[in-house]
C-alpha atoms as a PDB file:
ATOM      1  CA  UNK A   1      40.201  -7.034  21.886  1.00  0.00           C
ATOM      2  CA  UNK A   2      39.468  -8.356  18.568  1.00  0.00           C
ATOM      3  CA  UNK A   3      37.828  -6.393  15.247  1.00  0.00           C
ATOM      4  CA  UNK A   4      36.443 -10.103  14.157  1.00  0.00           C
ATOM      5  CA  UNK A   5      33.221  -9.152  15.907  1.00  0.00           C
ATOM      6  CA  UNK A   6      32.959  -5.707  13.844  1.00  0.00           C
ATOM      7  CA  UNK A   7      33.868  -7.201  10.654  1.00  0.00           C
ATOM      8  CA  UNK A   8      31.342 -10.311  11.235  1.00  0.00           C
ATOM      9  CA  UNK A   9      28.306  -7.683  12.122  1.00  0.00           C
ATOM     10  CA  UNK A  10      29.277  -5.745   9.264  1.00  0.00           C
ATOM     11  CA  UNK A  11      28.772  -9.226   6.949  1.00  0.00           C
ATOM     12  CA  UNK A  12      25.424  -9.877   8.583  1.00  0.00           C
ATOM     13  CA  UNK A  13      24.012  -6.329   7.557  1.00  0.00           C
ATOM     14  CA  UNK A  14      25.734  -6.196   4.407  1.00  0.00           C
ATOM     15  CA  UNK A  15      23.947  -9.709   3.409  1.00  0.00           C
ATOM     16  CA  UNK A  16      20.446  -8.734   4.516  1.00  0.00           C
ATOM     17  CA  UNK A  17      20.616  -5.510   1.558  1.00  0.00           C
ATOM     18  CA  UNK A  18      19.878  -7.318  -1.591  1.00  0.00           C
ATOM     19  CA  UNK A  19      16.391  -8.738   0.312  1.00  0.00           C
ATOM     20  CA  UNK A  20      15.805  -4.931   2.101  1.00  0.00           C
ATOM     21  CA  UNK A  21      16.258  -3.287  -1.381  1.00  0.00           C
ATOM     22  CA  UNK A  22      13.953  -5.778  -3.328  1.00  0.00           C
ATOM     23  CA  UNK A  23      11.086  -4.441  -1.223  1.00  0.00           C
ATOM     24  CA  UNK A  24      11.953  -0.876  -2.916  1.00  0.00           C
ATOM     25  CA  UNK A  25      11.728  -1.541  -6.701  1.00  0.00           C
ATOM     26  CA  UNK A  26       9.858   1.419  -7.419  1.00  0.00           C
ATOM     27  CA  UNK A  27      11.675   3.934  -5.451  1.00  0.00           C
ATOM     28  CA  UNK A  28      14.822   2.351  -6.797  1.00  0.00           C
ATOM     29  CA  UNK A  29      14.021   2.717 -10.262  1.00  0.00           C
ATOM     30  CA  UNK A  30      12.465   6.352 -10.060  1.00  0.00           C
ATOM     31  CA  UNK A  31      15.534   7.219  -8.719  1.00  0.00           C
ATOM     32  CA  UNK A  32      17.993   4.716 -11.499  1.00  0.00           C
ATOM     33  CA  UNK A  33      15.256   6.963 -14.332  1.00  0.00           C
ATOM     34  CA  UNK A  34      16.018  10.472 -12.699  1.00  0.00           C
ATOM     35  CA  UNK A  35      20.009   9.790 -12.800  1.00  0.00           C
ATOM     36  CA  UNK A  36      19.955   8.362 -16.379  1.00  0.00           C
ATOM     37  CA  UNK A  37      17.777  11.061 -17.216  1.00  0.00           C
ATOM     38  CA  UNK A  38      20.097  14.364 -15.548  1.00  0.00           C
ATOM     39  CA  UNK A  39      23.338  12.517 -16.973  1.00  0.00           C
ATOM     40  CA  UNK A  40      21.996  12.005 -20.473  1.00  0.00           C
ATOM     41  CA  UNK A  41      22.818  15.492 -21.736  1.00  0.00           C
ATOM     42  CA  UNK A  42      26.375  15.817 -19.643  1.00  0.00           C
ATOM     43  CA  UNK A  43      29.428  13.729 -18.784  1.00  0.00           C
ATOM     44  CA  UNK A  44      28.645  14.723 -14.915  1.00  0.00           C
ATOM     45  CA  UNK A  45      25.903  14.385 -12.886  1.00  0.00           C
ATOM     46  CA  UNK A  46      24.919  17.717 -10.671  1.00  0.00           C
ATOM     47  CA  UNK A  47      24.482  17.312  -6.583  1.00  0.00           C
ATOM     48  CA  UNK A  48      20.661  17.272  -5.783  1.00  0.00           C
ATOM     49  CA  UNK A  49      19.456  17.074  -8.974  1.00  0.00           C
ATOM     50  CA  UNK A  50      18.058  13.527  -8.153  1.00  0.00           C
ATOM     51  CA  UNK A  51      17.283  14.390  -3.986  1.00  0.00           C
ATOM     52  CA  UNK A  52      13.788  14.333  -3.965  1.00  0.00           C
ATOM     53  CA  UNK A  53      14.291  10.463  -5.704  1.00  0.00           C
ATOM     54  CA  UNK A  54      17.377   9.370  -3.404  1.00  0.00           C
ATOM     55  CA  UNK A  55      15.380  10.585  -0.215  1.00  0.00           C
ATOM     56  CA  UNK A  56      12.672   8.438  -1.186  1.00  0.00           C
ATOM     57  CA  UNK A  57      14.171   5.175  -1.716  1.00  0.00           C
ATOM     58  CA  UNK A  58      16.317   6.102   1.378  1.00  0.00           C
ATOM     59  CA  UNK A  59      13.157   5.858   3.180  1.00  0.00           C
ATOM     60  CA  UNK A  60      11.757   2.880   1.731  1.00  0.00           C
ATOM     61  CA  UNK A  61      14.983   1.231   3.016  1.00  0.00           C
ATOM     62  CA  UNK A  62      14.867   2.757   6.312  1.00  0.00           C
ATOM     63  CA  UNK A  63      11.568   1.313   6.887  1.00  0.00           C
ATOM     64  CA  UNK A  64      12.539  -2.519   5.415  1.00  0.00           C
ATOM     65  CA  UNK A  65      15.423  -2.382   7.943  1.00  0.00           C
ATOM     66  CA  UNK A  66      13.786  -1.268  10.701  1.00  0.00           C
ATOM     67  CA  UNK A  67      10.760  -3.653  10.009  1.00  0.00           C
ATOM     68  CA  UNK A  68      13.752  -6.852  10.299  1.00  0.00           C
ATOM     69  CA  UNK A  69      15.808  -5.938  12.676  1.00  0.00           C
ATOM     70  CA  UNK A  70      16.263  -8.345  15.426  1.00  0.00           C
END
């Protein structure tokens, strides 16, 4: 049995992301603010300073995907 199949589903999803993420501008950029913002004063960012943001655009592009799948 051959990976190609794997490898050529993987391609598929990974070229629908661009067009899934566009629909999630806002969440995207609260979440691009609240990481610039918690690594402005630091060299490192902290784990779940930025949660509340990343679970929000996770959603967004939760929803996008499950709205195109085929």
């Amino acid at each position: 049995m051959s990976g190609r199949g794997v490898w050529l589903r993987a391609r598929a999803r990974l070229r629908r992301f661009p067009a899934l993420l566009a629909g999630c501008g806002e969440q995207a950029s609260a979440y691009g603010r609240c990481v610039a913002a918690a690594s402005a004063g630091s060299a490192e960012l902290r784990r779940d300073v930025c949660l509340r943001e990343f679970q929000a655009l996770r959603e967004c592009f939760a929803r996008a995907a499950a709205a195109t799948k085929c």
